[in-house]
Structures are given as structure tokens and as C-alpha cells.
PDB file of N, CA and C in Angstrom:
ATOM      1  N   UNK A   1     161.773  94.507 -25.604  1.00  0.00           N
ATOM      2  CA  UNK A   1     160.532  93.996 -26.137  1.00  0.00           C
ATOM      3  C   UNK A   1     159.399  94.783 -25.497  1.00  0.00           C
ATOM      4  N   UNK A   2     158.549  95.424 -26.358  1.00  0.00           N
ATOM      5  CA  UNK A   2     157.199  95.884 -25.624  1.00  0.00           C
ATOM      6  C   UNK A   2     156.594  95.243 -24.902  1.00  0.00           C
ATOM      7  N   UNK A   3     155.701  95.747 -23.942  1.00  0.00           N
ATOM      8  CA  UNK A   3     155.212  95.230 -22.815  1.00  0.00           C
ATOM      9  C   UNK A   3     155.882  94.404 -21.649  1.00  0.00           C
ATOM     10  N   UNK A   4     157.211  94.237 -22.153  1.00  0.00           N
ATOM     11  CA  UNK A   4     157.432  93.574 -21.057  1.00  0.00           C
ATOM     12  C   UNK A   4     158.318  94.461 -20.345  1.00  0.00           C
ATOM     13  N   UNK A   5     158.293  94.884 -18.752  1.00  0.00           N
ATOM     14  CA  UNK A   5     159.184  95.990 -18.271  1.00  0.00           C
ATOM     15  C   UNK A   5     159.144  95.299 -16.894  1.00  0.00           C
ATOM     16  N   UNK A   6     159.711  95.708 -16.050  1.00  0.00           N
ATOM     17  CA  UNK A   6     159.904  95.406 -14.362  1.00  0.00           C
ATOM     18  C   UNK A   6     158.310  96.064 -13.635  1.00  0.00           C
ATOM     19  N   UNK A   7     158.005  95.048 -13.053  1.00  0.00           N
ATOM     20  CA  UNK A   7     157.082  95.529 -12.193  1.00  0.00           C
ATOM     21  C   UNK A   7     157.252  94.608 -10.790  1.00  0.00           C
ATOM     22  N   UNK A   8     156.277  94.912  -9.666  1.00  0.00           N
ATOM     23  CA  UNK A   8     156.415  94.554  -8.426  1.00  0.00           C
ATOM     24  C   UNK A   8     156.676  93.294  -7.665  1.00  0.00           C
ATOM     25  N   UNK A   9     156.286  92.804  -8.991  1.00  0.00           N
ATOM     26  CA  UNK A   9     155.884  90.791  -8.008  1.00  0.00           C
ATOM     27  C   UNK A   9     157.281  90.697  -9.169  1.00  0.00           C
ATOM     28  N   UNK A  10     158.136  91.095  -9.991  1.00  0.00           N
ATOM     29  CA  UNK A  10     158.687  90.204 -11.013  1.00  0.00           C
ATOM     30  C   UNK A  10     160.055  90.492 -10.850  1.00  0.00           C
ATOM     31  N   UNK A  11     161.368  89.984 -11.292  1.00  0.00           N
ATOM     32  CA  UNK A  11     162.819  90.285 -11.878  1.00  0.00           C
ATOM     33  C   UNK A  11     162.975  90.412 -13.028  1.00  0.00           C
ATOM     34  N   UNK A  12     164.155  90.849 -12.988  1.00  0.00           N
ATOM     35  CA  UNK A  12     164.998  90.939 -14.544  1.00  0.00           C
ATOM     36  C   UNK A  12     165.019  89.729 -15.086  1.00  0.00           C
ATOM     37  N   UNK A  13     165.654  88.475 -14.216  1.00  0.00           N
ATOM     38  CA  UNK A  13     165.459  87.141 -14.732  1.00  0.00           C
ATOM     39  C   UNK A  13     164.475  86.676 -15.126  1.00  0.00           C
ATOM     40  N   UNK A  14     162.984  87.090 -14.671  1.00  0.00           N
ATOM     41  CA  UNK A  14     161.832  86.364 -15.008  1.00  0.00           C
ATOM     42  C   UNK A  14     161.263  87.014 -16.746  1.00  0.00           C
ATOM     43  N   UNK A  15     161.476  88.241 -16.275  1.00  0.00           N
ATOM     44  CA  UNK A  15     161.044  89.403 -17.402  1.00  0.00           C
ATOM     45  C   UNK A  15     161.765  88.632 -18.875  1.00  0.00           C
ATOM     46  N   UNK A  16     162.595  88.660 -18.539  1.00  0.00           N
ATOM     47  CA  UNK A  16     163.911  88.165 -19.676  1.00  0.00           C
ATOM     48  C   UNK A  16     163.136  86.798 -19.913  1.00  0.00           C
ATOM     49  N   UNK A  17     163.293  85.877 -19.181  1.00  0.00           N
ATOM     50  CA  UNK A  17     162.474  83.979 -19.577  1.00  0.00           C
ATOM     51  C   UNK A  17     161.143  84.679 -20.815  1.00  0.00           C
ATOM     52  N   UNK A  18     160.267  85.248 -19.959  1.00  0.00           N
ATOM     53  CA  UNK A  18     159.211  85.317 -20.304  1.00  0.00           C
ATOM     54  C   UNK A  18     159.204  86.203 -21.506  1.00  0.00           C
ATOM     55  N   UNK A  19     159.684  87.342 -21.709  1.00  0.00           N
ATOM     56  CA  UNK A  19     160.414  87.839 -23.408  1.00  0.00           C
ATOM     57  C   UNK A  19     160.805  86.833 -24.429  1.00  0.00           C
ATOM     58  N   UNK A  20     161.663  85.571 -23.971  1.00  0.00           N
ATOM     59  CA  UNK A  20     162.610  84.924 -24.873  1.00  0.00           C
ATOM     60  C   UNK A  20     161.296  83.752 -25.281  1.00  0.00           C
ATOM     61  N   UNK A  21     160.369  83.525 -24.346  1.00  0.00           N
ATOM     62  CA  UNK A  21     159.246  82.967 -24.232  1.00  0.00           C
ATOM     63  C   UNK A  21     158.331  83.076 -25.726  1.00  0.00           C
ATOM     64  N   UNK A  22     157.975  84.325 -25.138  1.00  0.00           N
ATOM     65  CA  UNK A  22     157.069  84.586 -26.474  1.00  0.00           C
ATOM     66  C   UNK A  22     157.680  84.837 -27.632  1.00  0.00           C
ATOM     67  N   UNK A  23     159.049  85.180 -27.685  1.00  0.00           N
ATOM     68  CA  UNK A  23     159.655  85.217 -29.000  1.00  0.00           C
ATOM     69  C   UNK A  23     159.872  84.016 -29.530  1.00  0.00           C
ATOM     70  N   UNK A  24     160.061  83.055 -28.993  1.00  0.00           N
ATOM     71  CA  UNK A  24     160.620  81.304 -29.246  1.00  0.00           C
ATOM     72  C   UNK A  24     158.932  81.173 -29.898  1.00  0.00           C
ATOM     73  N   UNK A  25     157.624  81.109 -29.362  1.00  0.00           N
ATOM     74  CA  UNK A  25     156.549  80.297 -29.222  1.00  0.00           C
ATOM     75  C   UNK A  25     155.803  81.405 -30.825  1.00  0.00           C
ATOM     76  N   UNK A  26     156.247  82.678 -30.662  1.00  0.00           N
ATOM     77  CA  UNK A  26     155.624  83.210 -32.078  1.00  0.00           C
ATOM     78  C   UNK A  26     156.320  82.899 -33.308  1.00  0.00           C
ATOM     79  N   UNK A  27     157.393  82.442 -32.863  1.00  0.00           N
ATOM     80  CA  UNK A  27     158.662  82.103 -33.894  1.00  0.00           C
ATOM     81  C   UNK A  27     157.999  80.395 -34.523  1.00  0.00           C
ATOM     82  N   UNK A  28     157.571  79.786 -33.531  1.00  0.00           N
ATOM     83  CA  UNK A  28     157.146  78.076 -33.648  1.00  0.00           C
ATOM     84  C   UNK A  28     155.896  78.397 -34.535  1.00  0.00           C
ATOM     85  N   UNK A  29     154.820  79.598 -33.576  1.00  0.00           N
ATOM     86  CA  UNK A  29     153.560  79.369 -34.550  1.00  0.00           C
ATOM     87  C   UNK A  29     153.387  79.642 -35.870  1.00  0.00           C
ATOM     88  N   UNK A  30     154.485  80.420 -36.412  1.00  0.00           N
ATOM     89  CA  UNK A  30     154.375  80.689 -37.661  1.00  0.00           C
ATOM     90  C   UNK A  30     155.369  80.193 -39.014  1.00  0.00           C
ATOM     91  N   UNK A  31     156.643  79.011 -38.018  1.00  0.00           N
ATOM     92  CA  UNK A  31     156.672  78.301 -38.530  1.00  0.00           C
ATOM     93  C   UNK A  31     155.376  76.828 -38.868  1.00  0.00           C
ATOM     94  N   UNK A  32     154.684  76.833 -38.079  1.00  0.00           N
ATOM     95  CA  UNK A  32     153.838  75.874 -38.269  1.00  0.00           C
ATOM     96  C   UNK A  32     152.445  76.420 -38.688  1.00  0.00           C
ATOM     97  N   UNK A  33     152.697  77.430 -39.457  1.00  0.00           N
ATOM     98  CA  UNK A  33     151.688  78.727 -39.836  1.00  0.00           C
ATOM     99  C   UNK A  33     149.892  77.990 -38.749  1.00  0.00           C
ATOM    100  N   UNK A  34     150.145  77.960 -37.453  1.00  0.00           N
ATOM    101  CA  UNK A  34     148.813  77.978 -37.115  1.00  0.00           C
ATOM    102  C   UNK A  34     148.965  79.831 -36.299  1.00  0.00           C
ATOM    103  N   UNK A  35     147.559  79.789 -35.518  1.00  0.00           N
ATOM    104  CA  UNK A  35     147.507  80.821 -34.997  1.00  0.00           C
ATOM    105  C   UNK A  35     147.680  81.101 -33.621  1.00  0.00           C
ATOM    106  N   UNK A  36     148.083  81.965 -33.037  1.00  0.00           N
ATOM    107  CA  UNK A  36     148.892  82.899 -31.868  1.00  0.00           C
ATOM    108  C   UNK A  36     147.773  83.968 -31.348  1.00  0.00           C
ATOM    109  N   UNK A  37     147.324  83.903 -30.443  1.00  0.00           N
ATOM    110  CA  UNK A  37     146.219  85.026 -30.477  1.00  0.00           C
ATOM    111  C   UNK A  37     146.724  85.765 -28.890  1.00  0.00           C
ATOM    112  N   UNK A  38     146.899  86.870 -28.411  1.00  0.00           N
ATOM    113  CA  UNK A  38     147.571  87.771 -26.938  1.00  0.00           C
ATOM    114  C   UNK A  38     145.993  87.956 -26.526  1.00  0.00           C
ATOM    115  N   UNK A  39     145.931  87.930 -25.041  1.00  0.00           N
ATOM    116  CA  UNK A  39     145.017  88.551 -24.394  1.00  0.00           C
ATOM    117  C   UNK A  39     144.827  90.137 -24.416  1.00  0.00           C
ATOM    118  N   UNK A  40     143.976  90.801 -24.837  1.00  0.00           N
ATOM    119  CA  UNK A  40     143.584  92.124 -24.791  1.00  0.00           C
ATOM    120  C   UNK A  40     143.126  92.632 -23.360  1.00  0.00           C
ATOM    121  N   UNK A  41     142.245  91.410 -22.647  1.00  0.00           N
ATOM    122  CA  UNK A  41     141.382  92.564 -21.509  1.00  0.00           C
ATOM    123  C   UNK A  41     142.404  92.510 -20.474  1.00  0.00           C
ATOM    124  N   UNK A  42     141.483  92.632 -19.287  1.00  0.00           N
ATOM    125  CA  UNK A  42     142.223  92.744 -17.813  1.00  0.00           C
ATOM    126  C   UNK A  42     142.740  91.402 -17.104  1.00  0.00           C
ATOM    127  N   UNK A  43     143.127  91.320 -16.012  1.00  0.00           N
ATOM    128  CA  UNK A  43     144.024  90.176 -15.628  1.00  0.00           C
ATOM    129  C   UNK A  43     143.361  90.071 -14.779  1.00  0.00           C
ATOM    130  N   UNK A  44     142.345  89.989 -14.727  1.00  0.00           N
ATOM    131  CA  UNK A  44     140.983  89.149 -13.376  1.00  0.00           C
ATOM    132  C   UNK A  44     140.321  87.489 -13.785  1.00  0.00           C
ATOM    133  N   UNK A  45     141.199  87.318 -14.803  1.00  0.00           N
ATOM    134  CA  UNK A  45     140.659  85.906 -15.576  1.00  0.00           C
ATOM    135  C   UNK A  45     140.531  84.832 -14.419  1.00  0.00           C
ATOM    136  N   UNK A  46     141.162  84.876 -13.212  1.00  0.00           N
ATOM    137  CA  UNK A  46     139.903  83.439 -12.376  1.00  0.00           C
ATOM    138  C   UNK A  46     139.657  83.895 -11.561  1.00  0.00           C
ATOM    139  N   UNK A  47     139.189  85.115 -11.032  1.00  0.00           N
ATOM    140  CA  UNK A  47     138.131  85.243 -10.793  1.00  0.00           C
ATOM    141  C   UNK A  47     137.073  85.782 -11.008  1.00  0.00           C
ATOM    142  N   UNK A  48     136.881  86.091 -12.246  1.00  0.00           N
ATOM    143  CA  UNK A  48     135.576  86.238 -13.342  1.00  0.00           C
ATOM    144  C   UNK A  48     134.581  85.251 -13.572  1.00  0.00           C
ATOM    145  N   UNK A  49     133.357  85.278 -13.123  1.00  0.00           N
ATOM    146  CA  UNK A  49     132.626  84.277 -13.901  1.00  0.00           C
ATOM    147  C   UNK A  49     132.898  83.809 -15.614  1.00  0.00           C
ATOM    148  N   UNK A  50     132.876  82.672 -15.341  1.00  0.00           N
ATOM    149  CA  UNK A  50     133.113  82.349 -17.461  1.00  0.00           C
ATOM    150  C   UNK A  50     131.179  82.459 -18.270  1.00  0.00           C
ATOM    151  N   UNK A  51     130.598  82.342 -16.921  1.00  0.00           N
ATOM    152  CA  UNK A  51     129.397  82.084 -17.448  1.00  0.00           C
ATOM    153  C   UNK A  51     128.588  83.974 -17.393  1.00  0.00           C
ATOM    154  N   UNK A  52     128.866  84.448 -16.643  1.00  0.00           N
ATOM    155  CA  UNK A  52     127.946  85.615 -16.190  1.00  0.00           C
ATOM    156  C   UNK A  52     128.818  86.305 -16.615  1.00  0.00           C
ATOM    157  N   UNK A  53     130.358  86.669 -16.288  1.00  0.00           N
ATOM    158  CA  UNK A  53     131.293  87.367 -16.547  1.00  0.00           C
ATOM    159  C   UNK A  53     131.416  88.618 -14.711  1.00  0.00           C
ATOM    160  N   UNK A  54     130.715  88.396 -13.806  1.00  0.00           N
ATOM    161  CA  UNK A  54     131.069  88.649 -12.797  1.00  0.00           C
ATOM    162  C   UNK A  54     132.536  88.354 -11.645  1.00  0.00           C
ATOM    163  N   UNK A  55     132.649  89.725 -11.667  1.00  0.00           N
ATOM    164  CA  UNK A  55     134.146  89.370 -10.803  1.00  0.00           C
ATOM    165  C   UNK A  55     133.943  89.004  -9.325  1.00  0.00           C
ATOM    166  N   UNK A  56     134.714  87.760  -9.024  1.00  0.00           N
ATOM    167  CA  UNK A  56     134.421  87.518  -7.431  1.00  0.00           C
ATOM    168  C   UNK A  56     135.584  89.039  -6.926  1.00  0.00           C
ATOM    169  N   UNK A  57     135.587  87.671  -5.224  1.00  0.00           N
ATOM    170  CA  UNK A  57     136.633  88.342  -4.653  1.00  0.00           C
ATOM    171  C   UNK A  57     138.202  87.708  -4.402  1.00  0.00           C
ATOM    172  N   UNK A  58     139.157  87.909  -4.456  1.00  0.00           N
ATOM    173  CA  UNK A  58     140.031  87.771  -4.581  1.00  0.00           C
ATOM    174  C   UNK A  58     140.215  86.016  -3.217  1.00  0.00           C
ATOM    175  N   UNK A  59     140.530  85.052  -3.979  1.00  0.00           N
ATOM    176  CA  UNK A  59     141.031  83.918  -3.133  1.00  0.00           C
ATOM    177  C   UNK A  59     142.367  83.833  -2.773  1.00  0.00           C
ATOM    178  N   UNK A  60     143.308  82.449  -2.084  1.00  0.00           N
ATOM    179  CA  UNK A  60     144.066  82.293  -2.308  1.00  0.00           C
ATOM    180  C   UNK A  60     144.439  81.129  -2.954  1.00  0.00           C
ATOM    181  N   UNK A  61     145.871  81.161  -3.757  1.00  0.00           N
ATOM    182  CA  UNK A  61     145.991  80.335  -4.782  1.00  0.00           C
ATOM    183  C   UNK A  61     145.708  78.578  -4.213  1.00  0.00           C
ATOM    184  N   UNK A  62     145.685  78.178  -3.123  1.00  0.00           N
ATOM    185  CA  UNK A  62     145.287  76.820  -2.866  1.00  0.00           C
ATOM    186  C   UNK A  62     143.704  76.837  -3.055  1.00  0.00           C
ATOM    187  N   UNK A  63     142.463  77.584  -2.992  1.00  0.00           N
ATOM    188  CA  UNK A  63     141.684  77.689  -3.298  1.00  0.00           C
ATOM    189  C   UNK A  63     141.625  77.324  -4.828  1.00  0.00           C
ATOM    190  N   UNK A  64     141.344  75.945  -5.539  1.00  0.00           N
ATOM    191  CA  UNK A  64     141.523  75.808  -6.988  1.00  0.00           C
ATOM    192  C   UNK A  64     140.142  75.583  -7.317  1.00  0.00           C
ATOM    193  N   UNK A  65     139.025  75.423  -6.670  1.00  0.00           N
ATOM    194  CA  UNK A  65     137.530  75.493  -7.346  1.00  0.00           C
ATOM    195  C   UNK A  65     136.935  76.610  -6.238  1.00  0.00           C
ATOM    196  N   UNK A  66     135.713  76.906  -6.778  1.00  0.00           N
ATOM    197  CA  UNK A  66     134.861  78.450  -6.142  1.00  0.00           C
ATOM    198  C   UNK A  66     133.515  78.335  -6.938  1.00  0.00           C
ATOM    199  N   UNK A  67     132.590  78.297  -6.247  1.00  0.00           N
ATOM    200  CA  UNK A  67     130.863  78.431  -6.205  1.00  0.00           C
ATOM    201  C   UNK A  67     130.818  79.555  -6.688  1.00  0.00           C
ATOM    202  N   UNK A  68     129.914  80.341  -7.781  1.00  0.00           N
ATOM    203  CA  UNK A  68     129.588  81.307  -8.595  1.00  0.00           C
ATOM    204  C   UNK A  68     128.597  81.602  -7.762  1.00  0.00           C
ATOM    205  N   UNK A  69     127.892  82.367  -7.771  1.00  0.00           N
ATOM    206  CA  UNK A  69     126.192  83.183  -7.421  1.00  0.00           C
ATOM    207  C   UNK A  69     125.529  82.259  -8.492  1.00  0.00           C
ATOM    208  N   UNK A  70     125.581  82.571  -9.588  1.00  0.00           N
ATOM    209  CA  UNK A  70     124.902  82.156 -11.029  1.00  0.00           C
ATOM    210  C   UNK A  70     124.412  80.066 -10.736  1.00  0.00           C
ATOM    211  N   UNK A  71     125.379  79.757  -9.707  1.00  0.00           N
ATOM    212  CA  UNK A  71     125.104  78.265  -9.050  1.00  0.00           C
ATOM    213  C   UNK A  71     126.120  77.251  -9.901  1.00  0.00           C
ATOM    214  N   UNK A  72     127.093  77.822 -10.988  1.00  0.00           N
ATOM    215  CA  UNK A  72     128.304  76.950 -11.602  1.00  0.00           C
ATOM    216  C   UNK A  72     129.636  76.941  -9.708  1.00  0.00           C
ATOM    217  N   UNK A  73     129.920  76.232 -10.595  1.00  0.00           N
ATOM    218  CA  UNK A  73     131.517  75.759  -9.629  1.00  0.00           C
ATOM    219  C   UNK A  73     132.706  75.497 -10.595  1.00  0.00           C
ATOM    220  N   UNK A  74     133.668  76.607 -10.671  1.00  0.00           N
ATOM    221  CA  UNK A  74     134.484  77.003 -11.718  1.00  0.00           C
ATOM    222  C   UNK A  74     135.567  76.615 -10.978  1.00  0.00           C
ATOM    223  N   UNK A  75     136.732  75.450 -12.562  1.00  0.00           N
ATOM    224  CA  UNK A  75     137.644  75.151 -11.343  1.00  0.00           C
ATOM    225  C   UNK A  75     138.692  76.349 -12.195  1.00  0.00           C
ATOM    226  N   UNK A  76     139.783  76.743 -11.287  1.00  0.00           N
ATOM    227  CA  UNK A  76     140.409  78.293 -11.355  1.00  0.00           C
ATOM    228  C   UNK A  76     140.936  78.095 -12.445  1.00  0.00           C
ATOM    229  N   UNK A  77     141.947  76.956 -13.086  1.00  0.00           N
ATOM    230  CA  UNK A  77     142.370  76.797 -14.430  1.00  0.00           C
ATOM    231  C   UNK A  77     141.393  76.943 -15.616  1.00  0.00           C
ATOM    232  N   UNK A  78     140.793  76.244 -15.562  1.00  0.00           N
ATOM    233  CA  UNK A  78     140.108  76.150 -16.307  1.00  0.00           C
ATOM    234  C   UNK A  78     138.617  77.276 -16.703  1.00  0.00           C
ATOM    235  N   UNK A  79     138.285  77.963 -15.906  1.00  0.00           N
ATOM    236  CA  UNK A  79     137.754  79.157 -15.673  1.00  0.00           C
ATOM    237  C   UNK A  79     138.560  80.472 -16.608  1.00  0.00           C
ATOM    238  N   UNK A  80     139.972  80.235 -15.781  1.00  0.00           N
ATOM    239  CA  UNK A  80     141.043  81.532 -16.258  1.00  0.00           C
ATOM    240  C   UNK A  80     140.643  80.827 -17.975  1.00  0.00           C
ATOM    241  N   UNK A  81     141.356  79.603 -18.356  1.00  0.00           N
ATOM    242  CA  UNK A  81     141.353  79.710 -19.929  1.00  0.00           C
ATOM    243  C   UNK A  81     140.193  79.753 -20.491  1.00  0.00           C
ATOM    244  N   UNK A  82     138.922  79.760 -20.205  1.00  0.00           N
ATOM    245  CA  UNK A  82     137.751  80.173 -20.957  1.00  0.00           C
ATOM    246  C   UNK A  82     138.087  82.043 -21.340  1.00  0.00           C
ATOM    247  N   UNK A  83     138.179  82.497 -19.975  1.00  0.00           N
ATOM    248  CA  UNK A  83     138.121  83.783 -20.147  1.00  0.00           C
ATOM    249  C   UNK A  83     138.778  84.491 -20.934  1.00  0.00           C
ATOM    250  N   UNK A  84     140.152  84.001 -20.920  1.00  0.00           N
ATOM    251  CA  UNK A  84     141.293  84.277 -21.854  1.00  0.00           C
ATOM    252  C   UNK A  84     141.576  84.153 -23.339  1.00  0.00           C
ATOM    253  N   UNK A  85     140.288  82.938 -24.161  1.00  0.00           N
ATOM    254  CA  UNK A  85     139.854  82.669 -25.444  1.00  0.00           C
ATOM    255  C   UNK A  85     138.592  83.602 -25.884  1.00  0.00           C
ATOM    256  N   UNK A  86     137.730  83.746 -24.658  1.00  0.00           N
ATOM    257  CA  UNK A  86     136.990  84.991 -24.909  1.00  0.00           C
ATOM    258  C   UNK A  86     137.260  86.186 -25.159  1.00  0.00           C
ATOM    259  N   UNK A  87     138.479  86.662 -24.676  1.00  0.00           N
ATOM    260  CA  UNK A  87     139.176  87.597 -24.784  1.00  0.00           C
ATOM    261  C   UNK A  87     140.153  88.197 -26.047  1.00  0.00           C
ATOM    262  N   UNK A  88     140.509  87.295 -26.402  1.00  0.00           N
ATOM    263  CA  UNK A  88     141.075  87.313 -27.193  1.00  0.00           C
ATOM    264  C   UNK A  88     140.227  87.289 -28.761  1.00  0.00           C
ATOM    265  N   UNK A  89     138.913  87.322 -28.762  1.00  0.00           N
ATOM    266  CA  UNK A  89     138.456  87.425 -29.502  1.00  0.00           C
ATOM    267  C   UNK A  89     138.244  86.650 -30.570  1.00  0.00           C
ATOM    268  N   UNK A  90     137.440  86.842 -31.918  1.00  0.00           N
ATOM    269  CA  UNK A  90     137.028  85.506 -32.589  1.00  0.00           C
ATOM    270  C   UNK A  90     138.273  85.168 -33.295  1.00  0.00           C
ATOM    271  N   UNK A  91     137.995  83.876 -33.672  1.00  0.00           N
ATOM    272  CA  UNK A  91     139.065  82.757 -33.953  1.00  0.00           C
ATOM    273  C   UNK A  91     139.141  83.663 -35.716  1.00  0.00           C
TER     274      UNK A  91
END
């Protein structure tokens, strides 16, 4: 499957889940003809502002909310999926 190949943090086992993943979930959306949309940009989605679009600096994952400059307080989930619908471009 394109895009998906071995890289540093991952296995064969994970690579493979996550292949059978998106094949199962594009297979569902179009039986249920709604829409499926892939992220295009970069993989900085929490820690990007959702509001300014400024990249912090790198936290660690128990860190789940973070103070912007701009004066928001973005919690990391929910931050990442703004960015990731932005990304993906219009509906």
C-alpha cells in the first residue's frame, strides 16, 4: 500500500494494522457513500496554533493543554483535529 513503509518509531506489525486500517474504514465510507478526506500538510498538528497557525515547541505527551502567545489555551486533541480538517481542505 502507498505511503505506508517502515520508518523509525514503527514495525511491520503496526505498519500492517494501520494499512488494513485504512483499507477497512475507506471500504465503510463508501459503502455508506459519506466522505473520507487524508491529511495533505505536515505532522506538527498539536503543536500548531489552530488560531494563528504558529508552531510551538515540542512538549511531552502528558502535557495535554498549552497557553498560545495569541492568549488561547489549546487542549492537544482537540487542537491536533482542528488542524487536521483545515488541512484537509474544503468539505
Amino acid at each position: 500500500m502507498l505511503g505506508f513503509g517502515p520508518s523509525p518509531t514503527s514495525s511491520p506489525t503496526s505498519d500492517l494494522g494501520l494499512a488494513v486500517f485504512a483499507v477497512l474504514s475507506d471500504g465503510h465510507t463508501k459503502a455508506q457513500k459519506s466522505l473520507s478526506r487524508k491529511q495533505k500538510g505536515s505532522a506538527r498538528t498539536t503543536r500548531r496554533c489552530s488560531v494563528w497557525g504558529v508552531v510551538g515547541d515540542a512538549k511531552p505527551l502528558h502535557v495535554r493543554t498549552w497557553p498560545c502567545a495569541c492568549g488561547a489555551v489549546h487542549g492537544r486533541d482537540l487542537n491536533a483535529a482542528v488542524n487536521i480538517l483545515a488541512e484537509s481542505g474544503p468539505q
